[in-house]
Structure formats: structure tokens, C-alpha cells
N, C-alpha and C. Protein backbone atom coordinates (compact mmCIF):
# COMPACT_ATOMS: atom_id res chain seq x y z
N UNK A 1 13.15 12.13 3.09
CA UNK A 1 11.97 11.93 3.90
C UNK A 1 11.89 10.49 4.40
N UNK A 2 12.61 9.48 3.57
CA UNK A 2 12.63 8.35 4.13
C UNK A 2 13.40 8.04 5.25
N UNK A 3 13.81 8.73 5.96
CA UNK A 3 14.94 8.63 7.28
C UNK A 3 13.62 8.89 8.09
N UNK A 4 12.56 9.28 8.05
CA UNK A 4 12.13 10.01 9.38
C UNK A 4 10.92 8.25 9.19
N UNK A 5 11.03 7.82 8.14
CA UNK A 5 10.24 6.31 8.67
C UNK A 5 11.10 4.83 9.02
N UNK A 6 10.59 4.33 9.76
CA UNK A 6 11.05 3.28 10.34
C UNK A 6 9.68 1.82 10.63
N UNK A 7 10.09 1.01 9.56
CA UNK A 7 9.46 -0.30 9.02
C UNK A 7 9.53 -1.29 10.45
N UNK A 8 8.04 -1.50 10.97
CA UNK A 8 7.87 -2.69 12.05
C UNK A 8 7.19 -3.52 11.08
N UNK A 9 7.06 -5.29 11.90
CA UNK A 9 6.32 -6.31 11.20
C UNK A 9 4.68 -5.54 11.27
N UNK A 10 4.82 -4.94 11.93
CA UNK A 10 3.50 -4.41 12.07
C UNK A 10 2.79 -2.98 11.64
N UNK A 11 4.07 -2.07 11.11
CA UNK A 11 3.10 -1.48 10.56
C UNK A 11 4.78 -0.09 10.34
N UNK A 12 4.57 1.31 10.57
CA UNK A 12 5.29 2.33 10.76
C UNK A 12 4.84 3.16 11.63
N UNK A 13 6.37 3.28 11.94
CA UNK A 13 6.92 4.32 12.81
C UNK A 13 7.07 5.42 11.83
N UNK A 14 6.82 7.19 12.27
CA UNK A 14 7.17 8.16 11.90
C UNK A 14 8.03 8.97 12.92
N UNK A 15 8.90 10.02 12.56
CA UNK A 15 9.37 10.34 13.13
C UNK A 15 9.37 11.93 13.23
N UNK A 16 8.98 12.26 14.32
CA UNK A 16 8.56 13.59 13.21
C UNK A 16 8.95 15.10 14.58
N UNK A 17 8.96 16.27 14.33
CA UNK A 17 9.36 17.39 15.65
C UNK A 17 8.25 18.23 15.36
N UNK A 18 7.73 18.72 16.43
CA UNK A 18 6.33 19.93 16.81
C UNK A 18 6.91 21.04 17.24
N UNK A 19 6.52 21.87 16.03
CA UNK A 19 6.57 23.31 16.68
C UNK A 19 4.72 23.84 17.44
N UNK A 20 4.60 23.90 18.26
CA UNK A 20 2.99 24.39 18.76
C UNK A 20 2.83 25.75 18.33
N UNK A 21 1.40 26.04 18.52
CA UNK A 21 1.22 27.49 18.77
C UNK A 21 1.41 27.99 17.59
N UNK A 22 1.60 27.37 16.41
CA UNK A 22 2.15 28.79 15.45
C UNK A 22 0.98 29.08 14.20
N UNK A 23 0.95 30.10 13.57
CA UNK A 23 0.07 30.99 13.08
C UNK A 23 -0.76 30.30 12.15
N UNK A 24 -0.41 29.25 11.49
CA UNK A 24 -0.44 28.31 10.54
C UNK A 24 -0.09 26.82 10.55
N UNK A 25 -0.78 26.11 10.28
CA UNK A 25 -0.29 24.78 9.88
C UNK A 25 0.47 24.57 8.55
N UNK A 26 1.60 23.47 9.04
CA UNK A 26 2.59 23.04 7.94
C UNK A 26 3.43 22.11 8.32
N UNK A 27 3.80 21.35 7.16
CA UNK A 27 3.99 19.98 7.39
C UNK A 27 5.37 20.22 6.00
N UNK A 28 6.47 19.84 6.60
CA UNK A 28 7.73 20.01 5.85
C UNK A 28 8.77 18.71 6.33
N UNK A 29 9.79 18.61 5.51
CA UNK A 29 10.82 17.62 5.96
C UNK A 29 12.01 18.38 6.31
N UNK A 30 12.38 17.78 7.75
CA UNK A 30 13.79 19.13 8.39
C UNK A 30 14.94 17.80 7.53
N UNK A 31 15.48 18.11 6.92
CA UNK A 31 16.82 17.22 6.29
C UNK A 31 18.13 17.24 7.52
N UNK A 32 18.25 17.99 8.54
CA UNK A 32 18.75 18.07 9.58
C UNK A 32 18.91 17.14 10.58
N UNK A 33 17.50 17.42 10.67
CA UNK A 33 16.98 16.38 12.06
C UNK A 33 16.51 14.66 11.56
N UNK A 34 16.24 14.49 10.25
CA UNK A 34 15.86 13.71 9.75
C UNK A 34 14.31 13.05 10.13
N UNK A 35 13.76 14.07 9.86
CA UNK A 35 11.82 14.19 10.85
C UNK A 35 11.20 14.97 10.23
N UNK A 36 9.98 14.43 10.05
CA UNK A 36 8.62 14.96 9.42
C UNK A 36 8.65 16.16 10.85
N UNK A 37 8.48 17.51 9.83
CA UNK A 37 8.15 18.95 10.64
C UNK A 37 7.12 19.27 10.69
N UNK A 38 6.55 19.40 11.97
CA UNK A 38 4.97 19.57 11.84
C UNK A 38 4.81 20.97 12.69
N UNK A 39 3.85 22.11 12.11
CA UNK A 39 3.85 23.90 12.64
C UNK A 39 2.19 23.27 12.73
N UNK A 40 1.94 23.33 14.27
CA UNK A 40 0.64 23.42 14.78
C UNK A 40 0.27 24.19 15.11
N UNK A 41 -1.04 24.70 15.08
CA UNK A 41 -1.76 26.01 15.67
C UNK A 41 -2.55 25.47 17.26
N UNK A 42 -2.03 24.19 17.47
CA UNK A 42 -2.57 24.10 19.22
C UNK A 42 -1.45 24.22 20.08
N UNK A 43 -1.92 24.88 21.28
CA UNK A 43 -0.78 24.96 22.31
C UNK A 43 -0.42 23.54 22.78
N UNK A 44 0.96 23.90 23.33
CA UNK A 44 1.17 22.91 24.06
C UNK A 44 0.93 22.26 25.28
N UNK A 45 -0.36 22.69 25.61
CA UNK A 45 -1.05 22.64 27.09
C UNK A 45 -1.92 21.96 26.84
N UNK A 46 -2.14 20.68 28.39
CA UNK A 46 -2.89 19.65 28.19
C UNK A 46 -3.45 18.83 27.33
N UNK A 47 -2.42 18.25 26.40
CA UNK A 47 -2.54 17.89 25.55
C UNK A 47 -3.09 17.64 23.95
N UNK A 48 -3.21 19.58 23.99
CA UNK A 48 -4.11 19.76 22.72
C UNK A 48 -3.57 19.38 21.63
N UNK A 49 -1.62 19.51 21.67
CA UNK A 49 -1.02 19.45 20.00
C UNK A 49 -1.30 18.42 20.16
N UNK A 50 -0.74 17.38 21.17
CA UNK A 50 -1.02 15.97 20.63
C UNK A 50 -2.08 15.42 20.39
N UNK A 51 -3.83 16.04 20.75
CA UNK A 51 -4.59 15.78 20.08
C UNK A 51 -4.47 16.01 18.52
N UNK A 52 -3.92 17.60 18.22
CA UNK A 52 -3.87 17.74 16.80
C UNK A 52 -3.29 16.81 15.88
N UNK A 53 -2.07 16.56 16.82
CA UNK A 53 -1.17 15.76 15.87
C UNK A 53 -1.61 13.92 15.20
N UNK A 54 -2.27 13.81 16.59
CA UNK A 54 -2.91 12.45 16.27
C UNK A 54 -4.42 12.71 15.01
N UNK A 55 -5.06 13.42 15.25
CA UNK A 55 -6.31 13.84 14.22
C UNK A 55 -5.68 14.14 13.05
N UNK A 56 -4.71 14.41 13.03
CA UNK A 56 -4.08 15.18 11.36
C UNK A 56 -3.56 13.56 10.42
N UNK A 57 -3.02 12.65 11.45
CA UNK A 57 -2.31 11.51 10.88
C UNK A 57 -3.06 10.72 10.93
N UNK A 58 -4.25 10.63 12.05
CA UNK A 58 -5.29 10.03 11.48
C UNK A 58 -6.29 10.07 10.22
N UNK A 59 -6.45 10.94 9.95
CA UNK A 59 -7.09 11.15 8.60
C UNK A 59 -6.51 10.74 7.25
N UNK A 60 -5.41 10.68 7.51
CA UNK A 60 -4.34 10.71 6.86
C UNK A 60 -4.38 8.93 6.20
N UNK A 61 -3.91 8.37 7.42
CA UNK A 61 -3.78 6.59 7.59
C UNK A 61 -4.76 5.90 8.03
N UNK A 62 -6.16 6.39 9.02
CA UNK A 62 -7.08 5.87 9.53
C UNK A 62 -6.74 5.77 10.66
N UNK A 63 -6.01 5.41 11.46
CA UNK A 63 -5.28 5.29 12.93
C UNK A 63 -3.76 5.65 12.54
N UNK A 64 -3.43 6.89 13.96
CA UNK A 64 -2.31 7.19 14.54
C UNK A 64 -2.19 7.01 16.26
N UNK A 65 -1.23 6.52 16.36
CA UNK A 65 -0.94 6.51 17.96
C UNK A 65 0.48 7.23 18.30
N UNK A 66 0.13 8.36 19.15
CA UNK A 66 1.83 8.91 19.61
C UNK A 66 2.60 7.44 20.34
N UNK A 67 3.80 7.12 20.30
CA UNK A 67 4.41 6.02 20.61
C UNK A 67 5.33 6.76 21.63
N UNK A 68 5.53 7.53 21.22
CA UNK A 68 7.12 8.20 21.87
C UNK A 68 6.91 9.51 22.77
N UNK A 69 7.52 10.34 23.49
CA UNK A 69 7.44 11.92 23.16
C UNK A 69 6.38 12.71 23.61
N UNK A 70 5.42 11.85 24.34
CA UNK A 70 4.18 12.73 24.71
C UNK A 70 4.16 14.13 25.24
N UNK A 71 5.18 14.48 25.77
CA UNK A 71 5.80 15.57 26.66
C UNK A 71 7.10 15.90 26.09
N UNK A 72 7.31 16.07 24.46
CA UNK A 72 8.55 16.50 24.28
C UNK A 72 8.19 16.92 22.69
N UNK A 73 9.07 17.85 22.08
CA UNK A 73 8.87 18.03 20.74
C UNK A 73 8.85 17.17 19.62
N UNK A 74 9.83 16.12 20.04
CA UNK A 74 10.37 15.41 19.34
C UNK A 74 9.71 13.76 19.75
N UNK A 75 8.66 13.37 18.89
CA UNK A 75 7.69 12.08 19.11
C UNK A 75 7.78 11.17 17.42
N UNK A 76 7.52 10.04 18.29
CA UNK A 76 7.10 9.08 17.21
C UNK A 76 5.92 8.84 17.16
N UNK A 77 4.89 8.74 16.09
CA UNK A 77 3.62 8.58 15.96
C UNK A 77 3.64 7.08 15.02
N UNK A 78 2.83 6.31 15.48
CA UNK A 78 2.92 4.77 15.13
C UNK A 78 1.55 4.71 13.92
N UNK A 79 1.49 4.17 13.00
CA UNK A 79 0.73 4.14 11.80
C UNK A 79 0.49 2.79 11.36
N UNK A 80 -0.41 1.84 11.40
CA UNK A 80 -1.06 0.67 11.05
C UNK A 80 -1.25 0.45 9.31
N UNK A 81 0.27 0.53 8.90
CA UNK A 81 -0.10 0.62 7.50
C UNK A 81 1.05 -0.04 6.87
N UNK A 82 1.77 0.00 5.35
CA UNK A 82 2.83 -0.40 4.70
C UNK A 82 3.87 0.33 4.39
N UNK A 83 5.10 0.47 4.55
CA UNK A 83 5.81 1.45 4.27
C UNK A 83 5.42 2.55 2.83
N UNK A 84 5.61 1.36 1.39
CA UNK A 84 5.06 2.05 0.67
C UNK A 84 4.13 2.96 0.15
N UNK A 85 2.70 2.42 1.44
CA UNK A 85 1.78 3.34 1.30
C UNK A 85 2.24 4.97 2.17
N UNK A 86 2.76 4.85 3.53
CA UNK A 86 3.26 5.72 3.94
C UNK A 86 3.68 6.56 3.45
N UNK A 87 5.25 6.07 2.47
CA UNK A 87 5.95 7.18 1.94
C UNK A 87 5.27 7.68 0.88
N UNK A 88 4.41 6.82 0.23
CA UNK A 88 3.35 7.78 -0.99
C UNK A 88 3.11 8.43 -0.44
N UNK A 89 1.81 8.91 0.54
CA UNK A 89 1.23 9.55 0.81
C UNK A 89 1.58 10.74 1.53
N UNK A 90 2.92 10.59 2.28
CA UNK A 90 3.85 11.79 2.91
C UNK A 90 5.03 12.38 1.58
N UNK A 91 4.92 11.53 0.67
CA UNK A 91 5.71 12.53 -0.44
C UNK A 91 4.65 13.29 -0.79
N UNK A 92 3.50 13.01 -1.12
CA UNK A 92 1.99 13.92 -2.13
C UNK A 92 1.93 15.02 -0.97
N UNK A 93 2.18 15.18 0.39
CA UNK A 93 2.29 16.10 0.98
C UNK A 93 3.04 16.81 1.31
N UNK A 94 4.58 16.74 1.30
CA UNK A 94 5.54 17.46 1.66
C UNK A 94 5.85 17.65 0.11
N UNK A 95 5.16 17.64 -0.75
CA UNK A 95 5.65 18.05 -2.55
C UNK A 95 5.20 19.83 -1.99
């Protein structure tokens, strides 16, 4: 899970792929792709997942910003925090 973060002076990068639309929410690590897997239940129209996606990581860290990817599956979401706190808190969830 530590491949899908990436350490700025300022804070983390995540790295993560959206499936939209699907029946359920879930949040897994693809060991493949090396990216936090995220199964959203918003479409991909006018920007609802990426509302989801930003509200889910916000709660999460206090502020998320998509960085990357706005229009693609595959985005970076930027996090105002410490690595260590990061990967705590994304291991207690992908356990």
C-alpha cells in the first residue's frame, strides 16, 4: 500500500483508480497497479465521483484535493498531512 503514496515537503500524494457507479462502496489495494482502489456508487457524470471521492478523503484527513485525473480513472488526490499519519490511517482501512 505504500507504493500508491508519494511524500511532498508539503504534505501527500495518493494514488489511487475509480471504478464509478458500482453497487457498493469499497476501498482495497490493487498490488498490480500499485493504487488505492476505490468502488463508488456515483456516476461518472459531471463530476459527482469526484465529488465523492474528495468527501470520502476528506473526512478522512480534513482536506483532499484531486491533483491529477479529473477526467480519467486513474487520479492523484493531494492530502495536507504526514506520511506516517497517512499510511496509519489507510492501513486501519484497507485491513
Amino acid at each position: 500500500m505504500l507504493d500508491a503514496l508519494k511524500q511532498t515537503k508539503d504534505g501527500i500524494f495518493i494514488e489511487i483508480e475509480v471504478v464509478a457507479n458500482s453497487s457498493n462502496f469499497k476501498i482495497e489495494y490493487n498490488e498490480w497497479s500499485k493504487r488505492i482502489k476505490l468502488k463508488i456508487t456515483s456516476p461518472a457524470i459531471k463530476g459527482q465521483a469526484n465529488k465523492e471521492i474528495q468527501t470520502y478523503f476528506s473526512e478522512i484527513f480534513g482536506s483532499a484535493t484531486i491533483v491529477k485525473g479529473e477526467h480519467n480513472k486513474k487520479k492523484t488526490i493531494f492530502v495536507n498531512s504526514n506520511f506516517e499519519e497517512v499510511s496509519n490511517k489507510l492501513s486501519k482501512i484497507l485491513k
